[in-house]
C-alpha atoms as a PDB file:
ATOM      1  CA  UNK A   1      19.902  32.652  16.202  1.00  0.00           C
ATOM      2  CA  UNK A   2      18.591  30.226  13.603  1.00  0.00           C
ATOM      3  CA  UNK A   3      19.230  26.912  13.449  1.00  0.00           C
ATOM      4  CA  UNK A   4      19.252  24.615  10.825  1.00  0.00           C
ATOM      5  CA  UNK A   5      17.416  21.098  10.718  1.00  0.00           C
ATOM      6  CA  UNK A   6      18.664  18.316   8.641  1.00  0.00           C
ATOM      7  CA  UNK A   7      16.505  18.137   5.670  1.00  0.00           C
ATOM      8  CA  UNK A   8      13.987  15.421   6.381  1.00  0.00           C
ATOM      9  CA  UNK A   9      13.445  13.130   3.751  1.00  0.00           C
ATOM     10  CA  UNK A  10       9.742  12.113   2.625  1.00  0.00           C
ATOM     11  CA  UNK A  11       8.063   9.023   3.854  1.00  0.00           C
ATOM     12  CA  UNK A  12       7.711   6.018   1.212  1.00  0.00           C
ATOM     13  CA  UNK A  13       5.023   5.823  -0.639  1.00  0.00           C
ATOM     14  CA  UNK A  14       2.902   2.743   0.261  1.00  0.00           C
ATOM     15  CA  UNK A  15      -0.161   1.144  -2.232  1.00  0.00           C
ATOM     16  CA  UNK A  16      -2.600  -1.327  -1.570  1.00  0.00           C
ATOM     17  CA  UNK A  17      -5.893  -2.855  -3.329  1.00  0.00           C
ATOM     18  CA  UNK A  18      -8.754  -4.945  -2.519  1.00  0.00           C
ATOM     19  CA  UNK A  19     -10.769  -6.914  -5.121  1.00  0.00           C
ATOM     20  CA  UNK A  20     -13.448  -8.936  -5.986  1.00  0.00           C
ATOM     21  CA  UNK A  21     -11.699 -12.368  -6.150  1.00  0.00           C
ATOM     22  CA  UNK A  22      -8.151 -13.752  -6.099  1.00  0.00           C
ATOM     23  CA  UNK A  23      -9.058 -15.889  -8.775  1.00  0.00           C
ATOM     24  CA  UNK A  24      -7.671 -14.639 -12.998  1.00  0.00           C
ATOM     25  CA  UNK A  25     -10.789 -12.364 -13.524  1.00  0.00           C
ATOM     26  CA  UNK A  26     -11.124 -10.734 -10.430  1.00  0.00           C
ATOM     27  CA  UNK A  27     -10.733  -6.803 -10.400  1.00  0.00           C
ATOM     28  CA  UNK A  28     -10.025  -3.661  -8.003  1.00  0.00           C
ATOM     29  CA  UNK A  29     -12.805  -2.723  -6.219  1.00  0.00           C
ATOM     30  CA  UNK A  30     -10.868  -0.174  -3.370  1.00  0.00           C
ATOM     31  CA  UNK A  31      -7.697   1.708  -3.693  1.00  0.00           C
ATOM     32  CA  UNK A  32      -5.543   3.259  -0.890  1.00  0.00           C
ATOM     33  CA  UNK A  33      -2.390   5.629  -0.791  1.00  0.00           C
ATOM     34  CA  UNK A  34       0.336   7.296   1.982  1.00  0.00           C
ATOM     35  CA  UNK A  35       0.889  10.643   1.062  1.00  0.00           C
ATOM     36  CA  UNK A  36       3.922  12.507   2.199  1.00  0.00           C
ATOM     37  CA  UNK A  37       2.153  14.312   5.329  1.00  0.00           C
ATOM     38  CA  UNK A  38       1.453  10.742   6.644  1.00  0.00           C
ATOM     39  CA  UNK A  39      -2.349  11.242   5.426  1.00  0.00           C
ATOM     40  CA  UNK A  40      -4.045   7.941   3.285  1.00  0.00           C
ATOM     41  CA  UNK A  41      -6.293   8.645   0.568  1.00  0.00           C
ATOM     42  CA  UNK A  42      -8.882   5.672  -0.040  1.00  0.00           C
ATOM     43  CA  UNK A  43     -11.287   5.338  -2.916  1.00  0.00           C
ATOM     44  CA  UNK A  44     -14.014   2.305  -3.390  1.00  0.00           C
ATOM     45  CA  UNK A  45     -13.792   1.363  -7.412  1.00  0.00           C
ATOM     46  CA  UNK A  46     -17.270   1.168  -8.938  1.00  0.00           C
ATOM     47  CA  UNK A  47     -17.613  -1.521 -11.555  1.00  0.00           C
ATOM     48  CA  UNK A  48     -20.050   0.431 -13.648  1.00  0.00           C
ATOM     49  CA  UNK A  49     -19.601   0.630 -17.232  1.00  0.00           C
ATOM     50  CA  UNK A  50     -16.958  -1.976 -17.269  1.00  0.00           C
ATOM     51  CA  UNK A  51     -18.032  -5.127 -18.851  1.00  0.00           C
ATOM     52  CA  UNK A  52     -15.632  -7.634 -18.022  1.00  0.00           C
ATOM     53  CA  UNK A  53     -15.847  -6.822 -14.644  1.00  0.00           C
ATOM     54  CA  UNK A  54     -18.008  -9.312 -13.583  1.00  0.00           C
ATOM     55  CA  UNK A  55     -16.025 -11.600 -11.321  1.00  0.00           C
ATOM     56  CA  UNK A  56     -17.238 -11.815  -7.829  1.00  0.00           C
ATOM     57  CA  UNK A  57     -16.311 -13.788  -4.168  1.00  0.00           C
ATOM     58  CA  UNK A  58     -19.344 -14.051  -1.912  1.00  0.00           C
ATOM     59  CA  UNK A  59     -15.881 -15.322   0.347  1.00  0.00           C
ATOM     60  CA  UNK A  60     -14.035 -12.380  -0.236  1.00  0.00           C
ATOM     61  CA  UNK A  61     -17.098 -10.065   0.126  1.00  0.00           C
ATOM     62  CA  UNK A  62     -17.482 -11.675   3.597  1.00  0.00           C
ATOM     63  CA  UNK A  63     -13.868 -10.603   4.363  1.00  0.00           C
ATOM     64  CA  UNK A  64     -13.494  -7.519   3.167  1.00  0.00           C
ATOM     65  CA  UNK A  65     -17.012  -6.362   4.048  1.00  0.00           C
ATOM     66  CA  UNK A  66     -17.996  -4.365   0.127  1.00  0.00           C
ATOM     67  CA  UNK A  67     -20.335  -5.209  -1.490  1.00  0.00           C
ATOM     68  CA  UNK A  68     -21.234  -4.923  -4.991  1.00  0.00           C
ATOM     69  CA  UNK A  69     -23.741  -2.705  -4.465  1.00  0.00           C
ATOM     70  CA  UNK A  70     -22.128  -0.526  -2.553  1.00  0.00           C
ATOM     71  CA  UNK A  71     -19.333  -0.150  -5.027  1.00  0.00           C
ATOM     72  CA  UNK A  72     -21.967   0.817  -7.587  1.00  0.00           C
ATOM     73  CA  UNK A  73     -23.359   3.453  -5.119  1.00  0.00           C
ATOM     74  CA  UNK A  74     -20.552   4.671  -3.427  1.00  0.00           C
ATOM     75  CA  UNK A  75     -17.254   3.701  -5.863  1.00  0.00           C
ATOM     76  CA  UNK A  76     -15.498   6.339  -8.111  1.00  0.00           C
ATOM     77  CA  UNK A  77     -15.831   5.978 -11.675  1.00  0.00           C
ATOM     78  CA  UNK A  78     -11.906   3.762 -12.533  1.00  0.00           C
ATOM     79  CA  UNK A  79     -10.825   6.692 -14.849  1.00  0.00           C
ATOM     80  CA  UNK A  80     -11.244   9.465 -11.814  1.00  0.00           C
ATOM     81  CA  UNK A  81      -8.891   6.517  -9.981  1.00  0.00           C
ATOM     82  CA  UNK A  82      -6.367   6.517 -12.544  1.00  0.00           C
ATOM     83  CA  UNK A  83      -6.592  10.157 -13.261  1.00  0.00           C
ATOM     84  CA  UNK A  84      -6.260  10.852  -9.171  1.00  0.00           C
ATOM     85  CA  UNK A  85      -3.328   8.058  -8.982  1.00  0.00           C
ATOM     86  CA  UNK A  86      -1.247   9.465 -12.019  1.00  0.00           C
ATOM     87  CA  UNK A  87      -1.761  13.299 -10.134  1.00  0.00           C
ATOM     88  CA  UNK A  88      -0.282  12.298  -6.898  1.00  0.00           C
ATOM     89  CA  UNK A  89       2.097   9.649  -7.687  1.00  0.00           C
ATOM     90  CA  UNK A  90       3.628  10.723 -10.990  1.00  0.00           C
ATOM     91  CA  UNK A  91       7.437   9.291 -11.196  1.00  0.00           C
ATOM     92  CA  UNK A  92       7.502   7.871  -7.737  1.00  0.00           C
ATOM     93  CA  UNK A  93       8.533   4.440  -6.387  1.00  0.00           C
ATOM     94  CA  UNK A  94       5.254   3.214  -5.328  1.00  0.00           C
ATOM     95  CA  UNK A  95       5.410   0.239  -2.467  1.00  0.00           C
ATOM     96  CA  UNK A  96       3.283  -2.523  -1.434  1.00  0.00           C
ATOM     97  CA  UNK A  97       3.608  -5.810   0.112  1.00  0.00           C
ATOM     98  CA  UNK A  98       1.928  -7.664  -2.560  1.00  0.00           C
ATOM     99  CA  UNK A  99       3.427  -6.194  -5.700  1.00  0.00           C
ATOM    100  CA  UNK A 100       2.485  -9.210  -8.353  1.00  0.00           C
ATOM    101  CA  UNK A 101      -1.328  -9.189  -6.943  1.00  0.00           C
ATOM    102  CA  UNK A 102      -1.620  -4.931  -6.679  1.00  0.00           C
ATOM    103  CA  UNK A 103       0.577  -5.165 -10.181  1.00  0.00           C
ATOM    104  CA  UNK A 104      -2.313  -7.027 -11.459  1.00  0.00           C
ATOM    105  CA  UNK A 105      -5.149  -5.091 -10.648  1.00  0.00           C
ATOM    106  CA  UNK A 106      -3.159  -1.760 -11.145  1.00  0.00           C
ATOM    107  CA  UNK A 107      -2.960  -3.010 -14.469  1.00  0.00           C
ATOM    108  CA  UNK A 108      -6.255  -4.406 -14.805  1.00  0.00           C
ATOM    109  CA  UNK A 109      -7.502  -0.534 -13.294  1.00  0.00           C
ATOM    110  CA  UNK A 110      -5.545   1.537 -16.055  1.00  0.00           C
ATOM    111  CA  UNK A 111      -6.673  -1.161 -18.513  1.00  0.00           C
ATOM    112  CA  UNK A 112     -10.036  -0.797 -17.896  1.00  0.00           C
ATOM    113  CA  UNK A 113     -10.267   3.209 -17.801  1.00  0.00           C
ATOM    114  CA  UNK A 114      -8.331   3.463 -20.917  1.00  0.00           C
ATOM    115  CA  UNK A 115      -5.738   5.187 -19.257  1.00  0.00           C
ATOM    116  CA  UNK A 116      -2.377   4.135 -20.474  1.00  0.00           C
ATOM    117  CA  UNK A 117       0.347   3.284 -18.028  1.00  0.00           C
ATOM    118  CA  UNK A 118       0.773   4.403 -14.457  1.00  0.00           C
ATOM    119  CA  UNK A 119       2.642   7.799 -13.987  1.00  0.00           C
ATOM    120  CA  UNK A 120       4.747   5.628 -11.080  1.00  0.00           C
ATOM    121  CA  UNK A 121       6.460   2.324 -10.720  1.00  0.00           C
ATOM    122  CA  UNK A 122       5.580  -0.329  -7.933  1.00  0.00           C
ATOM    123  CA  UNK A 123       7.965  -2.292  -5.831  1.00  0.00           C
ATOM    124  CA  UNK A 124       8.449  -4.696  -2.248  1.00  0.00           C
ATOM    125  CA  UNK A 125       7.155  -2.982   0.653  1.00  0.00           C
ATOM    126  CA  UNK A 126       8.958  -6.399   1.964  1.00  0.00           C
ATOM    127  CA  UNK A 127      12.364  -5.151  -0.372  1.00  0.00           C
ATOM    128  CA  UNK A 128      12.350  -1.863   0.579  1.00  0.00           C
ATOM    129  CA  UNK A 129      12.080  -2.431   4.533  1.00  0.00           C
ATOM    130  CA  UNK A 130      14.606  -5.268   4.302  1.00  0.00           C
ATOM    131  CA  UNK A 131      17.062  -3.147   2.753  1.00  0.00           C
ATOM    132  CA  UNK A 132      16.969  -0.309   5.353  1.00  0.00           C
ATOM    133  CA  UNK A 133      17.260  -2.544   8.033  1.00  0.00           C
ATOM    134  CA  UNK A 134      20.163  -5.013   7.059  1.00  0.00           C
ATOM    135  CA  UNK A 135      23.013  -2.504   7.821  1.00  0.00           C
ATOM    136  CA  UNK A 136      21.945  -3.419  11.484  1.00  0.00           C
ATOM    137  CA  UNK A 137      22.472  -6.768  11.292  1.00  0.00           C
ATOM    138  CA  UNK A 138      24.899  -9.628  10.417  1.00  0.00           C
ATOM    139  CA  UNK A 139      23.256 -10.904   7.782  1.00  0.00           C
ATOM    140  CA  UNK A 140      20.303  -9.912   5.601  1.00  0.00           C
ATOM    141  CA  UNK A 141      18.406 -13.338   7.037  1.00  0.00           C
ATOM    142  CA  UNK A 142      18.322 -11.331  10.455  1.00  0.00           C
ATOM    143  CA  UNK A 143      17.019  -8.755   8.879  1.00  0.00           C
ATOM    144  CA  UNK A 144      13.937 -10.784   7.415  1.00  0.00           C
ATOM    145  CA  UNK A 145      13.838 -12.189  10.779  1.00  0.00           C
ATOM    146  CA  UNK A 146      13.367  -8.997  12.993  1.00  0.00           C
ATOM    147  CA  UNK A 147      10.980  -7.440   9.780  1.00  0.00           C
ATOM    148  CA  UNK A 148       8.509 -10.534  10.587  1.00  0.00           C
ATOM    149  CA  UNK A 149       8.757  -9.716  14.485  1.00  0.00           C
ATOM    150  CA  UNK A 150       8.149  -6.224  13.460  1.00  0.00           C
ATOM    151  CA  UNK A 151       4.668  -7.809  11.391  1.00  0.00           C
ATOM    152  CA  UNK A 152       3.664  -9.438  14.455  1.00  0.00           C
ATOM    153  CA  UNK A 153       4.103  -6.428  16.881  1.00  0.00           C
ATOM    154  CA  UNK A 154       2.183  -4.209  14.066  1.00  0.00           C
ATOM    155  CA  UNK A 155      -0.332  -6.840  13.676  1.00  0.00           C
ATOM    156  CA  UNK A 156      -1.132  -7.055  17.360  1.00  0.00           C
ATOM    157  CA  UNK A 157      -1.362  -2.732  17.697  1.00  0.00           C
ATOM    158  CA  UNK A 158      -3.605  -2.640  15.132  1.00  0.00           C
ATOM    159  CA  UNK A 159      -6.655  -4.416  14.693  1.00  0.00           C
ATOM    160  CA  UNK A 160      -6.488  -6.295  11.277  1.00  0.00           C
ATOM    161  CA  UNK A 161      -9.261  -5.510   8.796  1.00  0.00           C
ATOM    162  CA  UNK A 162      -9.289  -6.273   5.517  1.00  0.00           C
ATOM    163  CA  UNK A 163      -9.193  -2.925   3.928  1.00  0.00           C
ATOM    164  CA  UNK A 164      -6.960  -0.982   1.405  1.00  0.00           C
ATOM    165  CA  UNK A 165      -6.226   1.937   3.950  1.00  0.00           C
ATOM    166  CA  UNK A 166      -5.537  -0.479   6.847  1.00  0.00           C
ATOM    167  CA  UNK A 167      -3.375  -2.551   4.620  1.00  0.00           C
ATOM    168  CA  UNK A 168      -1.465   1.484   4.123  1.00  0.00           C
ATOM    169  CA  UNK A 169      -1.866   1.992   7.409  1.00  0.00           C
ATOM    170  CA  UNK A 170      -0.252  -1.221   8.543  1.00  0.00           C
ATOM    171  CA  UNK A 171       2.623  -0.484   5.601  1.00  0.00           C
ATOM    172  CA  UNK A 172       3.560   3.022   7.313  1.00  0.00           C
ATOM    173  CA  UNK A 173       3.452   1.753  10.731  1.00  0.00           C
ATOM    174  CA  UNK A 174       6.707  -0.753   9.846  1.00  0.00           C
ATOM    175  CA  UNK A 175       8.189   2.701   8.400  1.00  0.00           C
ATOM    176  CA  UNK A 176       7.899   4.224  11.496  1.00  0.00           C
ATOM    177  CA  UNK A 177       8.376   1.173  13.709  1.00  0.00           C
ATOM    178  CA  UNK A 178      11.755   1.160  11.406  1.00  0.00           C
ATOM    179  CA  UNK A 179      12.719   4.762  11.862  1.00  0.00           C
ATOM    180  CA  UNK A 180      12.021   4.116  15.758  1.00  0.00           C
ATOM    181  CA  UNK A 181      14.386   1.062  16.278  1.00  0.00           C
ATOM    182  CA  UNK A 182      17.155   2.994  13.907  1.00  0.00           C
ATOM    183  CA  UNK A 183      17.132   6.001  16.475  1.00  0.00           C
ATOM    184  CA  UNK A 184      17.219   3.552  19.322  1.00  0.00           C
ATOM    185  CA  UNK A 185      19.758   1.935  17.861  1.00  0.00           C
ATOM    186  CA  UNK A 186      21.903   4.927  17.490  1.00  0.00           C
ATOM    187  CA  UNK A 187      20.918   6.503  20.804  1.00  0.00           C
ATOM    188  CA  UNK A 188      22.263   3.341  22.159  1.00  0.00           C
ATOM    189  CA  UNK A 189      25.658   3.345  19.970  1.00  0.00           C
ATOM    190  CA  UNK A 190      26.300   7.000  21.268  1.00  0.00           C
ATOM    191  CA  UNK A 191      25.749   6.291  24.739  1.00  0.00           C
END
């Protein structure tokens, strides 16, 4: 006998990017990805080549731990980034939970490599999550509410570093934490 599973829709998509600065100049220096099977890609972004990209935090070198050096040692070259971005994201919704910063240096990355414009769109990891959980509650405010317990449980599972795949990481744990309390939820309703 076969039986037939309900199609199983793909994960989100989640982005983040570290950089040298928050100040106007800064630039990406490290890329990070979800991919479908739940795997994260993560690239350092050397600054070689790139003139303008001079910019540089001692502060946020301290917190994110890359250094300059290392990007020009270990970073890919910003047109293998685009090129590598545009492959596996091409005409997706692309989320992260700081879309106007990651905007910026996605479009500081493609502006730099020549590339033209991203393959994909970005949007609120904060939106998207939101959305999928209001139906459970009264009022969207609850919903805000019980995503910013959800941060805080995350937050305290996983030990915060700042990093482009642990900011992904961190992104598809709320997913899942989300896709957990949904089936609780319903377990409960059915009971």
């Amino acid at each position: 006998m076969t039986t037939h599973e309900p199609k199983r829709e793909p994960p989100p998509v989640f982005l983040d990017f570290e950089a040298s600065s928050l100040a106007s100049a800064s630039y990406p220096i490290e890329v990070a990805w979800s991919l479908p099977d739940g795997a994260i890609e993560s690239h350092l972004i050397s600054p070689a080549g790139i003139d303008r990209w001079t910019d540089w935090s001692a502060q946020a070198e301290r917190l994110h731990g890359i250094s300059r050096a290392q990007l020009l040692a270990e970073g890919q070259s910003p047109a293998w980034i685009c090129q590598r971005l545009n492959e596996q994201l091409a005409g997706q919704i692309v989320y992260t939970d700081a879309p106007d910063y990651d905007g910026a240096w996605l479009d500081e990355l493609f502006s730099a490599c020549r590339a033209g414009a991203p393959s994909f769109t970005l949007a609120s990891a904060d939106e998207l999550l939101v959305g999928v959980l209001t139906p459970r509650f009264a009022s969207r405010a609850d919903a805000v509410r019980e995503l910013a317990a959800m941060k805080g449980e995350v937050r305290r599972r996983l030990p915060q570093r700042h990093r482009a795949r642990w900011d992904v990481e961190y992104l598809v744990e709320l997913w899942r934490m989300r896709k957990a309390n949904k089936t609780e939820i319903q377990r409960d309703a059915a009971s």
